[in-house]
Protein backbone atom coordinates (compact mmCIF):
# COMPACT_ATOMS: atom_id res chain seq x y z
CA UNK A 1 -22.03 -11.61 21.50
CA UNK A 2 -22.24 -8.23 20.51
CA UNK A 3 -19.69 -7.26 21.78
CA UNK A 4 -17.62 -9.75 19.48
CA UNK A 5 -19.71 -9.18 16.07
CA UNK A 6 -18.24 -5.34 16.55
CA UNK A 7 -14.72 -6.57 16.78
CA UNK A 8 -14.61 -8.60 14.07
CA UNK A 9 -14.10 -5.81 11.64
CA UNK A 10 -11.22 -4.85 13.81
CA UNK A 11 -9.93 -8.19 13.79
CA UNK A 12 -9.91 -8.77 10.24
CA UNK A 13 -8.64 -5.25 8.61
CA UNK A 14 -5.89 -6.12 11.31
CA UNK A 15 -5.20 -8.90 10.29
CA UNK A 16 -5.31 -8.01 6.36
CA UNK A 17 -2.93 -5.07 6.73
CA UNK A 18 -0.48 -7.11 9.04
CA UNK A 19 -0.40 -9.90 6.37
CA UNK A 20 0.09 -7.52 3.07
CA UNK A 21 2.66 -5.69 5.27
CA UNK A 22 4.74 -9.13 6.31
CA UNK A 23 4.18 -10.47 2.64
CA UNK A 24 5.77 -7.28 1.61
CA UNK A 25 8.51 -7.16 4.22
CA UNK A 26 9.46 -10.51 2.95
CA UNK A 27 9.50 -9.18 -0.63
CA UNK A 28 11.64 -6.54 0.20
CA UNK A 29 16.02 -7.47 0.08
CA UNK A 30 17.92 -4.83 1.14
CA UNK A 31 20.96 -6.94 -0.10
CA UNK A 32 24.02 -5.93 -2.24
CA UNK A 33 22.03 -4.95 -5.37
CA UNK A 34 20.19 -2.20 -3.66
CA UNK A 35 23.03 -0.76 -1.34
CA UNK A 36 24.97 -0.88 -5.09
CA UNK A 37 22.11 1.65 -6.31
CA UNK A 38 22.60 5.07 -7.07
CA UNK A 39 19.90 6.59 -5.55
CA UNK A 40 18.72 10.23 -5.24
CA UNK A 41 20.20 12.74 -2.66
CA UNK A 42 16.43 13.69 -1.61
CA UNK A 43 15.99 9.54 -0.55
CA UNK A 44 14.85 9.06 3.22
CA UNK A 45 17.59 6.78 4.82
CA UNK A 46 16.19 3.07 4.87
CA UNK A 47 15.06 3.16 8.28
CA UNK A 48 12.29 5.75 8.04
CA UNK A 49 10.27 3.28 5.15
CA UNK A 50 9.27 0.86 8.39
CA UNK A 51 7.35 3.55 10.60
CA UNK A 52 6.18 5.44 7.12
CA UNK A 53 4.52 2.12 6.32
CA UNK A 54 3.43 0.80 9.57
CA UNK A 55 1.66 3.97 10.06
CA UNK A 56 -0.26 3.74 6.41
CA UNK A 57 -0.91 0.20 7.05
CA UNK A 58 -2.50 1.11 10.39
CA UNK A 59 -4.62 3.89 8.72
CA UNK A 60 -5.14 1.72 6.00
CA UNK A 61 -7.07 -0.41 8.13
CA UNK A 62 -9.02 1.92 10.25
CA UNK A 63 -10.42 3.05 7.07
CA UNK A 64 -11.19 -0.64 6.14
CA UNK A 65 -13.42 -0.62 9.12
CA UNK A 66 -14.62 2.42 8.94
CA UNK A 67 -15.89 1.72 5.30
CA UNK A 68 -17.26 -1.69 6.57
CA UNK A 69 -19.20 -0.08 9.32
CA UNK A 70 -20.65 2.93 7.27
CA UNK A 71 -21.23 0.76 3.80
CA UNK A 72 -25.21 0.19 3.56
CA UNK A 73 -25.15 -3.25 2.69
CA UNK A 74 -23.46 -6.84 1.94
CA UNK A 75 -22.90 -5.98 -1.55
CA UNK A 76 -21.13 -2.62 -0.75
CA UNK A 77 -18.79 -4.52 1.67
CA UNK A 78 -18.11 -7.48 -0.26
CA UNK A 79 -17.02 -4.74 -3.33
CA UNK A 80 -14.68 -2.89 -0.71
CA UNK A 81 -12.90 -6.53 0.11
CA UNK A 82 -12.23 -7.00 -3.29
CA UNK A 83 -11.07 -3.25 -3.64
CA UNK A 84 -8.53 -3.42 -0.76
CA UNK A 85 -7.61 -7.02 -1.81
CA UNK A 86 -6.44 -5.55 -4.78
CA UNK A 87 -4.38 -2.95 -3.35
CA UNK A 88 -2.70 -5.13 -1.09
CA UNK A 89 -2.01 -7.41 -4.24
CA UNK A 90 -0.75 -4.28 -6.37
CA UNK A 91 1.64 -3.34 -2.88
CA UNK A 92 3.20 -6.39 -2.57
CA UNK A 93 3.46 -7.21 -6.10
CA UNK A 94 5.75 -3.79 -6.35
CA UNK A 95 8.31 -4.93 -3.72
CA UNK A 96 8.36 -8.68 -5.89
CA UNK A 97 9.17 -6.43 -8.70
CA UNK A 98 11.80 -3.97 -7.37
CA UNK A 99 13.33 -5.92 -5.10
CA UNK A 100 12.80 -9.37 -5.73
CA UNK A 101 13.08 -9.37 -9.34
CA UNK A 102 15.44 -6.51 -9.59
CA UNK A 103 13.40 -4.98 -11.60
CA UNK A 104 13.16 -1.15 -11.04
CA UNK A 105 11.79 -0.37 -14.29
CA UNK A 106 8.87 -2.97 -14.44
CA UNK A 107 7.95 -1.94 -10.71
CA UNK A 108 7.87 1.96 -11.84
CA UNK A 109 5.12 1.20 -14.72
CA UNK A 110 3.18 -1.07 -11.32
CA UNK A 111 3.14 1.91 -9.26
CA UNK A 112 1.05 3.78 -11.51
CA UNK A 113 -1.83 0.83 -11.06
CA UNK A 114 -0.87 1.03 -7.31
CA UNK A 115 -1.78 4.80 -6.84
CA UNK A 116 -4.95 4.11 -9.00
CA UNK A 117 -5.76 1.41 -6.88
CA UNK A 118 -5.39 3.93 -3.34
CA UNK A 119 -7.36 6.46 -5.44
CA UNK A 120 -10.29 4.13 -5.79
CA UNK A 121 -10.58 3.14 -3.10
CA UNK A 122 -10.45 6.88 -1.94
CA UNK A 123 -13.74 7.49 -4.19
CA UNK A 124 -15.66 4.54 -3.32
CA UNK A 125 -15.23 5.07 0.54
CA UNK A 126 -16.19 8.62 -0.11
CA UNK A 127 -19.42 7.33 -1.08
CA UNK A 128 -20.02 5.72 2.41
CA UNK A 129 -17.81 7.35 5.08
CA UNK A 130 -15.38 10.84 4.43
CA UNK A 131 -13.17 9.69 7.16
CA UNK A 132 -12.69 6.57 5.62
CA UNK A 133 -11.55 8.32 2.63
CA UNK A 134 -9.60 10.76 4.12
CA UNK A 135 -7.58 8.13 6.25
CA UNK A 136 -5.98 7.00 3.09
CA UNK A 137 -4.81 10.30 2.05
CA UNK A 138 -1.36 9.74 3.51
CA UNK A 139 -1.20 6.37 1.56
CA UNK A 140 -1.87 8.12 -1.82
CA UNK A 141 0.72 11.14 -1.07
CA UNK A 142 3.42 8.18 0.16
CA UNK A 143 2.83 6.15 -3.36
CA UNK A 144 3.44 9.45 -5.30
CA UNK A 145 6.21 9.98 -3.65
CA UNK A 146 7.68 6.61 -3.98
CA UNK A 147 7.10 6.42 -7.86
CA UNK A 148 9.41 9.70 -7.85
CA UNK A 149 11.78 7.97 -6.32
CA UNK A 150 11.56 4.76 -8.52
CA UNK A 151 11.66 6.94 -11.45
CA UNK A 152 14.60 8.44 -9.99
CA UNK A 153 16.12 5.49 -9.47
CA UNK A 154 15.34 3.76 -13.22
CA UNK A 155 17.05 7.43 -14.40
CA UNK A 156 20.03 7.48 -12.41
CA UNK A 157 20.38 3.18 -12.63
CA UNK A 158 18.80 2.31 -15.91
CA UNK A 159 18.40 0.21 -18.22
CA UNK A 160 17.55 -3.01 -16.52
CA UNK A 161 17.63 -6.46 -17.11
């Protein structure tokens, strides 16, 4: 039984970043109006965003764990939940914008909340485990980048709607 209490962590920060990744994938239309985009020369080619983002998902979720196992107590954990809820809401709610709605410009002012959201949750890890905190470097450095290249892409595309 043991055993099973300790994977459950596992299970569910699994589970979480697998869901916010598929909700994202299906968010995400690389369809006519994107390959029509001007984009910058410095742009990875499409297929490098899938392993960039399977690999932040993956240390999103250690770090998920890692938070749950080091936080002191139900109240800390429950606060982290909501905390990495959030970011997964602010993720996928970027693709809806950029892709979905078409909307480059909206999505670049989103970003911003998305790399506050990362940074957050950066801080109140740090308060429980380092590692934790650390694992989501990558994550923070990959959102910067990707608002430089949606601001790129408003600048070289713009306006909008």
């Amino acid at each position: 039984m043991r055993r099973v209490s300790a994977l459950k962590p596992v299970l569910v920060a699994a589970s979480a970043a697998l869901f916010v990744a598929v909700l994202g994938g299906l968010m995400t239309d690389i369809g006519d109006w994107y390959l029509a985009l001007s984009q910058p020369a410095w742009k990875p080619p499409d297929w490098a965003f899938g392993p960039a983002w399977t690999l932040i998902f993956a240390l999103a979720a250690y770090s998920g764990v890692e938070g749950w196992r080091a936080a002191p107590d139900q109240a800390s954990r429950e606060w982290l939940i909501g905390l990495f809820a959030l970011n997964g809401f602010l993720n996928v709610l970027w693709s809806l914008l950029f892709f979905r709605l078409q909307r480059p410009d909206w999505a670049l002012y989103e970003v911003g909340f998305l790399w506050l959201s990362v940074l957050l949750l950066m801080v109140v890890l740090r308060r429980y485990s380092r590692k934790a905190s650390w694992l989501l470097l990558p994550y923070l450095i990959w959102i910067a980048f990707a608002a430089a290249l949606n601001a790129a892409t408003v600048s070289l595309n713009g306006p909008f709607g």
